[in-house]
Structure formats: C-alpha cells, structure tokens
Protein backbone atom coordinates (compact mmCIF):
# COMPACT_ATOMS: atom_id res chain seq x y z
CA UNK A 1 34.83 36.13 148.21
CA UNK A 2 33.94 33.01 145.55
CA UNK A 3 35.71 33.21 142.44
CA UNK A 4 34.26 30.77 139.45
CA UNK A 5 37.10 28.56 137.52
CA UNK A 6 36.23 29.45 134.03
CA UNK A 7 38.87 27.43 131.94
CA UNK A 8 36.51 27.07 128.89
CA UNK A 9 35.05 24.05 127.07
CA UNK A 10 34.44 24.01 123.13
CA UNK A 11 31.40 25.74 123.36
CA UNK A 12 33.62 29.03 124.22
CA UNK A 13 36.46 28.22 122.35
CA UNK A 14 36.68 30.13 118.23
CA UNK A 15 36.43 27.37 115.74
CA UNK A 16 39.55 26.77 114.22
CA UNK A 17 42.45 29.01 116.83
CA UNK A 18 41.44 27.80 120.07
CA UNK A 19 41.44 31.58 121.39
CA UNK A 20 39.35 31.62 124.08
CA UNK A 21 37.39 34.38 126.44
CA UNK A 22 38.39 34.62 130.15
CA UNK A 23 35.74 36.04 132.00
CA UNK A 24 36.93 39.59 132.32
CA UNK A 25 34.92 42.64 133.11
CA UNK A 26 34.79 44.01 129.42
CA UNK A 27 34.36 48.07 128.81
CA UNK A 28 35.76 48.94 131.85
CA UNK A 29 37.86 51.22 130.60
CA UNK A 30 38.31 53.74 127.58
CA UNK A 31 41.52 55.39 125.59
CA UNK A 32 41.76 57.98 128.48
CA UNK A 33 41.68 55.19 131.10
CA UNK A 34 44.05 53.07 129.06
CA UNK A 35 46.68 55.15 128.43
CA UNK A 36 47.06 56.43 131.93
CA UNK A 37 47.47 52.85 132.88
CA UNK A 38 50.25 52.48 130.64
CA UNK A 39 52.16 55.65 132.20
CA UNK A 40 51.24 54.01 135.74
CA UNK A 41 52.47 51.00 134.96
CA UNK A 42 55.76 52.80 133.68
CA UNK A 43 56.16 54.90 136.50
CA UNK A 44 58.12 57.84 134.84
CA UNK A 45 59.38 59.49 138.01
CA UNK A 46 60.21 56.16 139.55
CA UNK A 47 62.28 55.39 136.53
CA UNK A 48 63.86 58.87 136.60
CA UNK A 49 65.21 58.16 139.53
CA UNK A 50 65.84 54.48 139.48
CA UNK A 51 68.50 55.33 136.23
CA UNK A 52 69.13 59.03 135.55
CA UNK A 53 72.68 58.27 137.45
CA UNK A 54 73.35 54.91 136.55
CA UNK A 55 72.35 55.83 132.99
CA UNK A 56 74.64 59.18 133.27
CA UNK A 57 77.48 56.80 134.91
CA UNK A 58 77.77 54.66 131.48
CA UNK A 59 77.01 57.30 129.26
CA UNK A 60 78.19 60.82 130.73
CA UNK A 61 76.33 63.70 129.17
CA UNK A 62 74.58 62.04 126.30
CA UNK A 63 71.98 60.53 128.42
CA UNK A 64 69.63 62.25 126.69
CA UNK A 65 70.91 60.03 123.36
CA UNK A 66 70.23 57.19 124.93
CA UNK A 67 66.36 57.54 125.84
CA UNK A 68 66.07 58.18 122.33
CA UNK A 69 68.06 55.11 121.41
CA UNK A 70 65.89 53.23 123.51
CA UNK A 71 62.69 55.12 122.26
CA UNK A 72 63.09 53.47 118.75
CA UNK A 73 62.82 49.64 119.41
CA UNK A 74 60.27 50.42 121.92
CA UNK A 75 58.16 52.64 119.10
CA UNK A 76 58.78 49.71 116.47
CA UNK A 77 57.53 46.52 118.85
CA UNK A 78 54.56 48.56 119.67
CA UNK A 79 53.58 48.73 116.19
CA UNK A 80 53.53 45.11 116.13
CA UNK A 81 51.63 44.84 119.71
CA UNK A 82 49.05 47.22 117.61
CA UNK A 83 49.09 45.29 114.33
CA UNK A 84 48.54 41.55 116.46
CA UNK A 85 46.24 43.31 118.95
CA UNK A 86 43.94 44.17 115.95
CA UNK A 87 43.57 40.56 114.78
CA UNK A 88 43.89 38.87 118.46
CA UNK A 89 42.60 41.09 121.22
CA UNK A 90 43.69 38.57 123.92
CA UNK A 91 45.00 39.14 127.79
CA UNK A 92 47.68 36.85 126.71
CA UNK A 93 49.61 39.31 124.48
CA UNK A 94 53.12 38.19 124.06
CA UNK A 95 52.38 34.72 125.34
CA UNK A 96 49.03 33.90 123.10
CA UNK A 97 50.69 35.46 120.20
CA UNK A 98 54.09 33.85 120.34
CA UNK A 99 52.05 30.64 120.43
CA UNK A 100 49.92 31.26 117.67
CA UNK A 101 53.06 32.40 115.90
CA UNK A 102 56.12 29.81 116.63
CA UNK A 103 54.81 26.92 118.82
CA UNK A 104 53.69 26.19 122.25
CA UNK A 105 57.40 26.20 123.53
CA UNK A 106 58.25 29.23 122.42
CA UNK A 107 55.48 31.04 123.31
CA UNK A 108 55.92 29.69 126.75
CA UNK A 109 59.06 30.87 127.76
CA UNK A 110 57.90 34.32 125.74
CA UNK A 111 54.91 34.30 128.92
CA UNK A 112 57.50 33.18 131.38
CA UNK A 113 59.82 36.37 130.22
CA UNK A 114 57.11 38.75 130.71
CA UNK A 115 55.73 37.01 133.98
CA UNK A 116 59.25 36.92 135.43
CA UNK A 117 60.10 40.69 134.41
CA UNK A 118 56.88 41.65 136.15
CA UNK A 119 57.77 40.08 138.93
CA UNK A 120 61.38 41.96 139.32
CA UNK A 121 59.61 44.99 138.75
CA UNK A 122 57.42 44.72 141.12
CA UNK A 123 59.96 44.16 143.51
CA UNK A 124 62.09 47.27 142.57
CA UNK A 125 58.85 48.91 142.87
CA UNK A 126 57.92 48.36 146.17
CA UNK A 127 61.74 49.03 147.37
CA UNK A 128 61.76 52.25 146.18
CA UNK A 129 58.09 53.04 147.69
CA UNK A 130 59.47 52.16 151.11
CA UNK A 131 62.76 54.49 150.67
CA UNK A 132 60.13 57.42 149.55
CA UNK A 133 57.54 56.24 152.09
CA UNK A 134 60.24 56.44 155.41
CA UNK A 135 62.25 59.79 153.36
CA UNK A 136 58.89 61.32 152.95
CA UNK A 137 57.60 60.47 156.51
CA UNK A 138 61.13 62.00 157.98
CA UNK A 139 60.74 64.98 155.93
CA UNK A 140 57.74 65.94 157.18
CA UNK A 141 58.47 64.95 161.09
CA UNK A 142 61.68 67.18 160.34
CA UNK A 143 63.13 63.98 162.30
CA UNK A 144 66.78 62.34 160.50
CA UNK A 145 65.76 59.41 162.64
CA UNK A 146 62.52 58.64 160.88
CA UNK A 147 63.76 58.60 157.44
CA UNK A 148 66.95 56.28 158.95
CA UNK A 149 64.11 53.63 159.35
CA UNK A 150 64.50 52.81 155.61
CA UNK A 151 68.33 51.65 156.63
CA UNK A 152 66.86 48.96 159.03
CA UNK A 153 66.75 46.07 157.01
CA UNK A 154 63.76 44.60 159.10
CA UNK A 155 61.62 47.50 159.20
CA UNK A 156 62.78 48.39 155.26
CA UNK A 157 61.17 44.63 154.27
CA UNK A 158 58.14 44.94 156.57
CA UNK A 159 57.42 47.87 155.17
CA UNK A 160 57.88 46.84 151.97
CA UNK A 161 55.76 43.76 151.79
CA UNK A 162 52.71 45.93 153.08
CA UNK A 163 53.34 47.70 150.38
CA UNK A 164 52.83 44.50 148.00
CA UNK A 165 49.92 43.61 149.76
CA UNK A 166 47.90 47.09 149.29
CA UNK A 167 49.02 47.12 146.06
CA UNK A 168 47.41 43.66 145.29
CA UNK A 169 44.31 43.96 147.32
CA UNK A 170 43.65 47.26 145.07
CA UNK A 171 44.77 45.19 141.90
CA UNK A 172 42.20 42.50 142.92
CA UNK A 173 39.27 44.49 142.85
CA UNK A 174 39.46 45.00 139.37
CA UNK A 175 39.58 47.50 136.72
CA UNK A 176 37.33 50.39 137.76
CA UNK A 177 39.04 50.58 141.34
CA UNK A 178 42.34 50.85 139.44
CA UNK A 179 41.57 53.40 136.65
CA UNK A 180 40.54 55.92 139.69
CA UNK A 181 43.51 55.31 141.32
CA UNK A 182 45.63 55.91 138.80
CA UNK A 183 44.30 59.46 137.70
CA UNK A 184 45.45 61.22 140.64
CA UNK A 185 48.43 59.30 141.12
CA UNK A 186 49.54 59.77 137.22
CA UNK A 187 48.47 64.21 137.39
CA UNK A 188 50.82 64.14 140.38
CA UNK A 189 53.54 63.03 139.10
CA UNK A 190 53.57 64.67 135.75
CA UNK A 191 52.63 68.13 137.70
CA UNK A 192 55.64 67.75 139.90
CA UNK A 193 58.08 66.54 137.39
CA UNK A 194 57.15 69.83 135.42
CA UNK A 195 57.97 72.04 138.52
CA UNK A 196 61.36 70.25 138.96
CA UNK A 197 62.16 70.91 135.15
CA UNK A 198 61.22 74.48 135.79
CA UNK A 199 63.64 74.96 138.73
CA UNK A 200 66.33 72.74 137.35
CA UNK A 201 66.73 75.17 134.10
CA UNK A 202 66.53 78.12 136.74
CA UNK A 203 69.18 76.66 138.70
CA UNK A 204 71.64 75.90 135.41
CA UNK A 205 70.59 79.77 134.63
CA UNK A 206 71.76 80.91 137.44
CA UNK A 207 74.95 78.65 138.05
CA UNK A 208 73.72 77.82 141.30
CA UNK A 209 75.95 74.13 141.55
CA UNK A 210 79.44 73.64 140.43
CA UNK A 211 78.75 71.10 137.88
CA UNK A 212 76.28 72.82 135.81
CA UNK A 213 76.87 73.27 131.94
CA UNK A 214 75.23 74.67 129.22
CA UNK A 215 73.03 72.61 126.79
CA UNK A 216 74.42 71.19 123.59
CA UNK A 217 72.55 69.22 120.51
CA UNK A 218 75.48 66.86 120.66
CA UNK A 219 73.77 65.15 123.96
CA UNK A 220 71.18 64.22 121.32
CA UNK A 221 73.76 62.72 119.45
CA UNK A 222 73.96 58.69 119.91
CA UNK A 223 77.12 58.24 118.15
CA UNK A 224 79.12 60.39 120.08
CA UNK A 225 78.70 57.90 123.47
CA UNK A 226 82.64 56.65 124.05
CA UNK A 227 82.50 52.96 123.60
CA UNK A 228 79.57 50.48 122.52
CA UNK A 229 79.59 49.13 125.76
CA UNK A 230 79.02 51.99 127.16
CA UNK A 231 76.21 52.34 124.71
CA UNK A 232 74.72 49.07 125.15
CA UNK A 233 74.54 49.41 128.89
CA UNK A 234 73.10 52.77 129.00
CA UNK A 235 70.83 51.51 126.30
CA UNK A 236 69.69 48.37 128.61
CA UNK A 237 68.34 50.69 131.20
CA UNK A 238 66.72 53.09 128.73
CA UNK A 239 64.81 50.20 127.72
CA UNK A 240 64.09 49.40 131.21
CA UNK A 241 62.43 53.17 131.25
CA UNK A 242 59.93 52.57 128.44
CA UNK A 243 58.65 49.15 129.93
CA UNK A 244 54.76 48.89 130.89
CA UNK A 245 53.47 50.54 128.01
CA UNK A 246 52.31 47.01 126.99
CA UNK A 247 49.95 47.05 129.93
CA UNK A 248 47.44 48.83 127.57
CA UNK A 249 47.43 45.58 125.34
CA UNK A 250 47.40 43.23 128.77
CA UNK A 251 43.95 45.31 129.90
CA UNK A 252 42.66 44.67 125.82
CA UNK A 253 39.69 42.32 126.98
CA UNK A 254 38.50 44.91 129.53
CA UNK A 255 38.76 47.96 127.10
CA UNK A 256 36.44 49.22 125.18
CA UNK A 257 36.92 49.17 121.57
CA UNK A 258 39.49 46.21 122.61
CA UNK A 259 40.85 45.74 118.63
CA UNK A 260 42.01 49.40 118.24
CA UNK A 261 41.66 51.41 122.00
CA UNK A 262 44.35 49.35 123.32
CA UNK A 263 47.38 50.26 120.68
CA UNK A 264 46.54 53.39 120.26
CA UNK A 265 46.47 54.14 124.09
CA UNK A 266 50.02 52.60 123.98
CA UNK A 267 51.36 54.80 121.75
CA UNK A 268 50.13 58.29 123.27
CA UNK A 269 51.95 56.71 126.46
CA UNK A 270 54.79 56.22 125.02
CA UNK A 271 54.80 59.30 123.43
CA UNK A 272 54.39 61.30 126.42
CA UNK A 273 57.15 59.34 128.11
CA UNK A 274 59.92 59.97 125.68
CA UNK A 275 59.40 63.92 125.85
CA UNK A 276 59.18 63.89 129.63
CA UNK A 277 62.26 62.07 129.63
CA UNK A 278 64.14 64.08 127.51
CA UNK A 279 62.60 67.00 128.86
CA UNK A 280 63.98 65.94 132.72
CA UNK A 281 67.40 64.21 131.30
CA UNK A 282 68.16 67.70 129.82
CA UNK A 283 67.15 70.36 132.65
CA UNK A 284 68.81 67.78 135.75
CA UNK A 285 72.52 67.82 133.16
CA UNK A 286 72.31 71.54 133.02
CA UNK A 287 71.65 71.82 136.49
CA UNK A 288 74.23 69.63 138.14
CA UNK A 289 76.24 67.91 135.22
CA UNK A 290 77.06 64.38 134.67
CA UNK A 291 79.88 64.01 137.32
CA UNK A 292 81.17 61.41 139.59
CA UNK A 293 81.18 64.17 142.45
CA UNK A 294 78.75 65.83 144.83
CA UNK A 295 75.53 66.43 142.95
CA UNK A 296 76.78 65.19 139.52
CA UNK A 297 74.50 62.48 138.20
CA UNK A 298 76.97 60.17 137.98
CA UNK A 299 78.33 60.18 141.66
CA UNK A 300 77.65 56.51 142.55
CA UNK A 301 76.56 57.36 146.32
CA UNK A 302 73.56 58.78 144.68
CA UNK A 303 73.39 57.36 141.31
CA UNK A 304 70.34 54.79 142.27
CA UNK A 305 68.31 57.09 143.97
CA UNK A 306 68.81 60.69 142.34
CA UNK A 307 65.70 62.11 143.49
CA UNK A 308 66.39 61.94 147.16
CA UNK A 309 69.63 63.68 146.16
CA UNK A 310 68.47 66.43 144.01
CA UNK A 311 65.51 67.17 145.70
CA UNK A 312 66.30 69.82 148.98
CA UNK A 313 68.78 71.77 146.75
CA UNK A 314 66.79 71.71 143.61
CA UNK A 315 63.67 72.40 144.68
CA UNK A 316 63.79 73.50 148.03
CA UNK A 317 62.54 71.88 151.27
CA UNK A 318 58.73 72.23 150.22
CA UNK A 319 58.79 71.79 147.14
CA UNK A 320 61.73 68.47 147.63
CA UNK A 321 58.39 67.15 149.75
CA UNK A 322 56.29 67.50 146.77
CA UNK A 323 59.15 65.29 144.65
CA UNK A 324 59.70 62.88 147.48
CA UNK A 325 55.66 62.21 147.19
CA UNK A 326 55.42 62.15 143.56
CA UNK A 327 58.34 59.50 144.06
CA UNK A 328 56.41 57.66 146.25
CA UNK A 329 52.85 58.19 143.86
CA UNK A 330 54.76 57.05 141.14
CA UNK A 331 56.11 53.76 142.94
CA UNK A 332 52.89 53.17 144.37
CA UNK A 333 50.73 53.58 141.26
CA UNK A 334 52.81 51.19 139.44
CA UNK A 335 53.39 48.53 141.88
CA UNK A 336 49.39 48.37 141.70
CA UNK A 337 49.18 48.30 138.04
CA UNK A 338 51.72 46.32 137.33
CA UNK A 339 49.89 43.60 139.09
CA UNK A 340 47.24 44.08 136.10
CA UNK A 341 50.03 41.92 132.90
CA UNK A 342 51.50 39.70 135.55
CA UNK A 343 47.67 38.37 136.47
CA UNK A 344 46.66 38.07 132.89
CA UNK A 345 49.05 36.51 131.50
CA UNK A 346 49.02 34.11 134.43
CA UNK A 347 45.00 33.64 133.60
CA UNK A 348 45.89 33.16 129.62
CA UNK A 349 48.52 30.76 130.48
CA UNK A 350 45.69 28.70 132.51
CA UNK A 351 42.61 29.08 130.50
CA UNK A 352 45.25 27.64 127.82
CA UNK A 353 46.56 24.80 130.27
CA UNK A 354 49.97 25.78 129.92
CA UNK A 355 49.75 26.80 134.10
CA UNK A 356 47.35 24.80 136.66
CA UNK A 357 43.94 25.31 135.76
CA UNK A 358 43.64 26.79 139.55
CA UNK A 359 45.52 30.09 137.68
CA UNK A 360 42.19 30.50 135.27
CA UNK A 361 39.67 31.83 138.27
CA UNK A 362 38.42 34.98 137.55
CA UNK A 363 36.26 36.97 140.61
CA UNK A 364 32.98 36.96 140.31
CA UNK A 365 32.33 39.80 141.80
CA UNK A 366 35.26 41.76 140.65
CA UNK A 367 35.85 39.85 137.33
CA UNK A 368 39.47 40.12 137.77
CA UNK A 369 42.27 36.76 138.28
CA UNK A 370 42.16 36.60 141.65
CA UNK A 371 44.58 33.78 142.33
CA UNK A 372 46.62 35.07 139.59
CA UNK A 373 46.59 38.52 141.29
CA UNK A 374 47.48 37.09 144.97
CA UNK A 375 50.03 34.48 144.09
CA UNK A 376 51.59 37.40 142.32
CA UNK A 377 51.93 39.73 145.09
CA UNK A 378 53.00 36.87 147.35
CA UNK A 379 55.97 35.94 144.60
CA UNK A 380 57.24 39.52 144.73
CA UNK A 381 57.41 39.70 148.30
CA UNK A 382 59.00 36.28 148.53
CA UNK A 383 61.55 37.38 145.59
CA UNK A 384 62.09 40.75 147.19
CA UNK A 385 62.63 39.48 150.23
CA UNK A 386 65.04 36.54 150.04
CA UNK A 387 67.04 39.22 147.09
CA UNK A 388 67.46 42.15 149.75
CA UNK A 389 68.47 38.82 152.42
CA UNK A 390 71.25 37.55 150.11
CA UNK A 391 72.60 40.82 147.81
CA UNK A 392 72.83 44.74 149.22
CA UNK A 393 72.75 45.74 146.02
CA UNK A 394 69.60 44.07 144.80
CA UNK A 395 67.82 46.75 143.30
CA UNK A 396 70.85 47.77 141.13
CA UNK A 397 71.22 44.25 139.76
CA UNK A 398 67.88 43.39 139.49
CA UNK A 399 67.39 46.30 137.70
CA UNK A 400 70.16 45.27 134.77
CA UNK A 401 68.84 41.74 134.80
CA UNK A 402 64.93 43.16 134.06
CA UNK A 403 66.68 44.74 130.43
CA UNK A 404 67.40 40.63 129.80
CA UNK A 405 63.98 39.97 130.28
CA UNK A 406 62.65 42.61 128.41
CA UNK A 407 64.55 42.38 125.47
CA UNK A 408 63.73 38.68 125.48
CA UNK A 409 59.76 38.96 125.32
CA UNK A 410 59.64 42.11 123.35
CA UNK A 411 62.02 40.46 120.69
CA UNK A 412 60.51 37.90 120.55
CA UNK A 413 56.43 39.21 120.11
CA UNK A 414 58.48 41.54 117.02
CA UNK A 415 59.01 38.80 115.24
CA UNK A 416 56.07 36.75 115.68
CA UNK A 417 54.19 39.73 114.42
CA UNK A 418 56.03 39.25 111.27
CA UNK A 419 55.85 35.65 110.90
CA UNK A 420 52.27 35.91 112.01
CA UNK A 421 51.25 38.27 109.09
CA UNK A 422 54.15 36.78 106.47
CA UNK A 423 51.22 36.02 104.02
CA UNK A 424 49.91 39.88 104.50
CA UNK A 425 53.26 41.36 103.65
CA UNK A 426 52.73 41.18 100.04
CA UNK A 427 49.02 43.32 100.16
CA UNK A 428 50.11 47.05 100.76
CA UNK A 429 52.89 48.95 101.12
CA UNK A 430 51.29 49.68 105.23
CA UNK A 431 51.36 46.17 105.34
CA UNK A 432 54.84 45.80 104.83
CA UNK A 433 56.25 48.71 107.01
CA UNK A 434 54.24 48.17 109.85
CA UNK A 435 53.37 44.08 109.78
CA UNK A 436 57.04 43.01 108.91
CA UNK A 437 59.85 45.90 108.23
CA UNK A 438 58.93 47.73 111.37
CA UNK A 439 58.66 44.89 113.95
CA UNK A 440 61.50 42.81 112.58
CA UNK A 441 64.26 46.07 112.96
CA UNK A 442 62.62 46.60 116.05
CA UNK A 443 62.99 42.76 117.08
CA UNK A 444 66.70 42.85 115.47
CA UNK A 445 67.98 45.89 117.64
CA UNK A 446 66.53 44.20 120.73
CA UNK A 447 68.04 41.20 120.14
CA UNK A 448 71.36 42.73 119.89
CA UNK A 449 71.15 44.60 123.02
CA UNK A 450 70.12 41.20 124.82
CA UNK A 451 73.18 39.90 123.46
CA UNK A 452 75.87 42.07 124.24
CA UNK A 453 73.93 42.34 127.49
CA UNK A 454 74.47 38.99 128.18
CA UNK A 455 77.59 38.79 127.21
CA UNK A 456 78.53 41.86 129.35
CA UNK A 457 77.15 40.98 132.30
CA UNK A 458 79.05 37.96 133.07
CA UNK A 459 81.97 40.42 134.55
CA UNK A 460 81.71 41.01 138.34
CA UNK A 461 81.75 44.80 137.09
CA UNK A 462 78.50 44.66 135.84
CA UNK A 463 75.91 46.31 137.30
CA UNK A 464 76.48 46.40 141.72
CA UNK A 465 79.98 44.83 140.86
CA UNK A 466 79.08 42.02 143.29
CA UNK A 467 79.80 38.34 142.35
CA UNK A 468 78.61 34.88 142.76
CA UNK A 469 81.35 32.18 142.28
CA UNK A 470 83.49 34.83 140.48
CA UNK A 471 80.95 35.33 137.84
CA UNK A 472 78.15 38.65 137.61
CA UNK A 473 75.93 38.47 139.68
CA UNK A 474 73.63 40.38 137.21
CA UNK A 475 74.01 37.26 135.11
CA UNK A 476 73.52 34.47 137.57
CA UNK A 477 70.18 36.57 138.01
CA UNK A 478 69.01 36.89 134.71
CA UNK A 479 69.86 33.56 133.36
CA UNK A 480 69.13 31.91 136.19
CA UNK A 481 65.69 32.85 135.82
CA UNK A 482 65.09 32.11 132.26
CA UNK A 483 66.26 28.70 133.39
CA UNK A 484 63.94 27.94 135.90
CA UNK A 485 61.24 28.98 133.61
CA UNK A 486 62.62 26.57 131.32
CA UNK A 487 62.73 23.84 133.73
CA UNK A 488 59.04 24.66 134.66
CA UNK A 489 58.12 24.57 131.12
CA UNK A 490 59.22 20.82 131.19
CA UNK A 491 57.42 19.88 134.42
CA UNK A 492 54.53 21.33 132.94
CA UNK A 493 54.31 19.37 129.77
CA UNK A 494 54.96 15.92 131.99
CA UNK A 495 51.60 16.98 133.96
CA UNK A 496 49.33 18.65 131.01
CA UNK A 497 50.63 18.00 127.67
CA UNK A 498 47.76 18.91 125.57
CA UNK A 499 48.85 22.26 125.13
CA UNK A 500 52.30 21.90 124.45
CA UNK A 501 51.08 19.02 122.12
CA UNK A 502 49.44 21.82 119.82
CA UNK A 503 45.98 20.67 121.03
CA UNK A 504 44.50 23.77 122.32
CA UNK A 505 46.03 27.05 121.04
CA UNK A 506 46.60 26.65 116.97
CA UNK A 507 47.34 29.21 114.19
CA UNK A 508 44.02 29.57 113.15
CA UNK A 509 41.98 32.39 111.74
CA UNK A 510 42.19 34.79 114.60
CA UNK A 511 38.66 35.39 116.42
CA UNK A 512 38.14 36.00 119.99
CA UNK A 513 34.66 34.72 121.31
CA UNK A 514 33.21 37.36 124.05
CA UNK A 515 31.19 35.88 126.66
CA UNK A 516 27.76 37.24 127.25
C-alpha cells in the first residue's frame, strides 16, 4: 500500500489565501450519501442510550426540553458551517476557517478541539460496541455467561480495540467503502428505533410498568427544568447528542457539489435527529417515567446504558435482539465514520504545516489520509485503554468532558463565521441573519454552556462523582486536554514556524484550487 505525501507547493496553492487541495477522491459522494454520513457519524441510537438516563437524572421529565434546548445552538452554528462552507469548501472546516478568521493560534487549538473530541468519541464508541457486541452475542446463545464477558476488563478492552481497528481499516479505504456501509447500518437503526417508539406508547397505553405517566406539553417546556444547573448539565449532553453532523462539511472535498451539497446534507441530518429524539425521549417517559427506581430513566444502575435495560420488557426478547443490534449498528457505523473529521482535519493541519508533514499523505489508491486515519485509530485505543485502566467510570466522564470540547470548537467556528463575513453584513438583510446574527447567538449560548460547564465540573459530583486530588475528575479530563493541545501548539511552532508566522494560510479571497 504506497501512499504519495502531497503537502503542496505554490503551484497548488490559490493566489492570495494559501487554501490548498489535498488529494482527496472528489465526487464520491452525493446529498443522499452525505447526509447519511452525518446521522452515522451521530449515532442516534448510540446517543439514546449513552444519555436518555443521565439526561433524565439532571433534568427529570423535561428531557424532552432539553434536546430542543440543545437543538437551537446546534441549528444556528450550522448555518455558519453552511455560510463558510460556501466560500471555503475545505477538509479543514473549523480549523482552516478559524485560521483564516482569527490567526494561526486560534485556529489551532479550534483543530486541536475538534481532533481531541473525535478522539473521546471514538472511544465511547467503541465501549459501547463491545457492551452490545458481548449483550448481543449472550442473547442469542441464551447463555448469562457470554454477555458477562463484557465485565472482564481484559476481554472488554481486547474486544474493544478490534473494534477500533475494523473500524479504521474500513475508514482507510475511503469514501465509497464507507457510504455503503453506512446505508444499511443507518435504515437499521432508524427502523428499529421506530418499532421501540411503537411499543413504548403501547406499553404507557396499557400501564404495563409502575412508573408510566401520561404525556404533558410542559416536558416541552425549557423553563420549567428546577435549577440552571440542572439545565446546563442536561443541556451539555444534549449537545453531546447532536455532534457529527459536521462530518458532512469534513467529507466537503469528496462531495459533489462541495460549495452547497455539504450544508445542506447537514441540515436534513440534523433535522431528522431532533424529531427522532423527541419522538424516543417522549414514548420511553410515558412508558417507564423519569425515576430513580427500577425501570425509571433516571435509576443510576441503568442510567448509562438504557437500552440494555429497556429492551426485554419493552420490546420483548426478539424484538430486545433487534434493539441490542441496532445498538451495536449504530456504535459500529459511527466509530467508522467518525474516523472520516478526525483524518481530515489531521491532513489540513499538515498540508498547512501546522502537524508533521508525514500527517499530509493521502492513499493513492484509496485517496483517503492514511496515516491520519491509522494514527487515529491507534490514539483511541491507546486513550481508551489507559482511561478504562485508571477510571471505572470512564465512559460517564468522558462523556461530560466531550460537551467541553464541543462547545469549544463549535463556539468558536460561530464566531469566525461572523468575523469572517463582517464586511458582508451590511449587503442584505440574509446576510445579516444568517452570516452574523445567527452564528454569533449560536456562538454566545455555546459559550455559556462551556462556561458554567467548566465551572461545574470542578465538584467531585460531577459527572461519575469520582475525583482526582479532590478536584472533578470530569475537569482534570477536559482541561487537561485542552492543555496538552496547547502545549503541542508551542512545540510545534519551535519546529515549523511558518505557519504560525502567518506564512501559509492568510485571509485572502477564498478559492480552493482542485487538483486534476
């Protein structure tokens, strides 16, 4: 397998921004294509699972409030990942943009955000494969001791870190090998979330558990939730629901129609993801309630895993098989997609020289970042690894920490939008709304979750309620890692300081040369 280094020379570079083509297959894939990349990448029934309880647990009943909550700043930074897509289709997204937007540094540590929230995600991804893969495997054996293989730490991480490596050998062959993937993967899991909603609601008809209630338009209702920190946590894993959608940008130099195909692919994603959602939130309350007991939502033996509670007395043993393998489609699907923003922004960073030049081969076969794509899945399983070694309740934390990161990057790409376009403001009232208004309140709202987050976390209670030196171990997580990105950022500019020296990226008028 050769790959070619293809870290360009002025001849590909646009005169005047320094934006630069990578090598990609382009036109590999359409809006269809896209946008079921973007639910992949989301993995709606993982993240059902992953934080229907722990969202219930902060919120109680108005769950269903809060994935709207966290619907809106989602739907206003996509705007801006359509309005900068338009005038930079580039794999970078958040990192080329930020750049082009507020400086080298900043749009650094913006790629580092995204690169490092990838990487956490990838990790809870492949965890909750391997509970689904060893639940699903002693479900159908009809053995207790199968499924108790997941409990073996040793087997669990094994397990696991095939997982990774499938996931990135699939990744690595590029774009075509992923979109049929994804197809089946994506219909199963919508298909079988639809037959769950159908027997929840029968269930909650019939009274069939002692926690069910009857629906009310006050769950809706964000303004009802208790307290604000109540609020702001359930809000920090909503947030953590809608991530991926941004895929569809990351894949922009491989799609056809990359200006426009790209955003609007994002957007029918995201759409689709805050009615199923909703749709889930409301049928699983009226089933079994919000409580801290038995099947409530909110009973913290199940709370991280709901799924593999609800589904035997839900849906019956059959059918629970069914949701046990859409569990497992839905992990599986997106720890191989997820591979697909990780890899190019690694490859933008390099073509840029803001990474080792090493980070800019693309296949040539494949036409995909190769040693992006590896050294990704080899980080997860390290991180994975050494987190499940050191915390029990890595997945939990990890989880919380991943809403830092998120609200970082996203923030961050909202308001470079704005600055970006400040002299465009002025020209139409679409203009306004949708280059400034809409990304800056989306950028503002983020920004004050990832405050109160952070401020929040530093309690032991956070999160697992586990501790390092007395403080959160949710924040020793997240800001940990933001540091060592900023401490990379600085070893970087020692060894290559062109880029961070404004030499290579600029703010010029956005082009993006396409190799022949």
């Amino acid at each position: 397998m050769t790959q070619t280094a293809t870290r360009p020379d002025a001849r590909d570079t646009a005169p005047g921004d320094g934006v630069r083509g990578k090598g990609l297959g382009g036109n590999s894939i359409g809006l269809l294509g896209s946008a079921v990349i973007g639910l992949s990448t989301v993995a709606p029934v993982y993240c059902l699972t992953s934080t229907l309880g722990s969202t219930a647990g902060e919120v109680g009943l108005h769950m269903p409030a809060v994935f709207l909550a966290g619907f809106l700043p989602m739907l206003l930074v996509a705007f801006a990942y359509r309005e900068l897509n338009k005038a930079v289709p580039d794999c970078g997204t958040s990192f080329t943009w930020t750049v082009k937007a507020f400086g080298p540094h900043v749009g650094w540590m913006c790629g580092w955000g995204l690169v490092i929230a990838t990487v956490i995600v990838l990790s809870n991804l492949a965890g909750v494969a391997t509970t689904y893969f060893w639940l699903l495997a002693g479900e159908i054996t009809g053995s207790d001791a199968v499924a108790d293989l997941d409990g073996d730490k040793a087997v669990h991480i094994v397990t696991c870190l095939a997982l990774i490596a499938a996931a990135t050998a699939v990744s690595y062959r590029g774009m075509t090998t992923t979109k049929g993937v994804q197809y089946a993967l994506v219909g199963l899991q919508l298909v079988v979330l639809a037959l769950f909603v159908v027997l929840a609601l029968d269930k909650a008809r019939t009274g069939a558990f002692p926690g069910h209630t009857d629906f009310s338009w006050s769950w809706l209702n964000p303004f009802e939730v208790d307290s604000f920190a109540s609020f702001s946590a359930g809000l920090s894993l909503s947030i953590f629901m809608y991530w991926g959608w941004d895929t569809c940008l990351t894949a922009n130099e491989e799609t056809v129609g990359s200006e426009k195909t790209p955003g609007r692919a994002a957007l029918i994603a995201m759409v689709v993801l805050v009615g199923s959602y909703l749709v889930t939130g409301v049928a699983a309350q009226m089933a079994v309630g919000s409580g801290t007991h038995g099947l409530g939502l909110a009973n913290p033996d199940t709370s991280d895993n709901v799924f593999a509670a609800l589904a035997g007395p839900v849906m019956g043993h059959l059918c629970g098989i069914l949701l046990f393998a859409a569990v497992l489609a839905s992990a599986a699907a997106s720890l191989q997609t997820t591979f697909i923003p990780v890899a190019r922004t690694v490859l933008a960073m390099s073509t840029y020289q803001a990474l080792p030049a090493s980070y800019a081969r693309v296949h040539e076969r494949f036409r995909t970042p190769g040693r992006a794509t590896v050294t990704a899945g080899v980080a997860t399983g390290v991180f994975y690894t050494v987190m499940s070694l050191v915390s029990e309740h890595v997945l939990v934390d990890t989880i919380y920490a991943l809403g830092l990161m998120i609200c970082f990057y996203y923030a961050l790409t909202a308001f470079a939008c704005a600055w970006y376009f400040r002299r465009d403001l002025t020209r139409s009232a679409r203009d306004a709304l949708f280059k400034g208004f809409f990304p800056v309140l989306g950028g503002i709202l983020l920004t004050a979750v990832f405050g109160k987050t952070l401020y929040d976390m530093w309690d032991p209670a956070y999160g697992s309620g586990s501790a390092v030196l007395g403080v959160g171990s949710v924040f020793v997580i997240g800001v940990g890692l933001l540091l060592l990105g900023a401490v990379i950022m600085l070893l970087m500019r020692r060894r290559d300081p062109a880029f961070f020296r404004g030499r290579v990226l600029t703010a010029g008028t956005p082009a993006l040369v396409v190799e022949e």
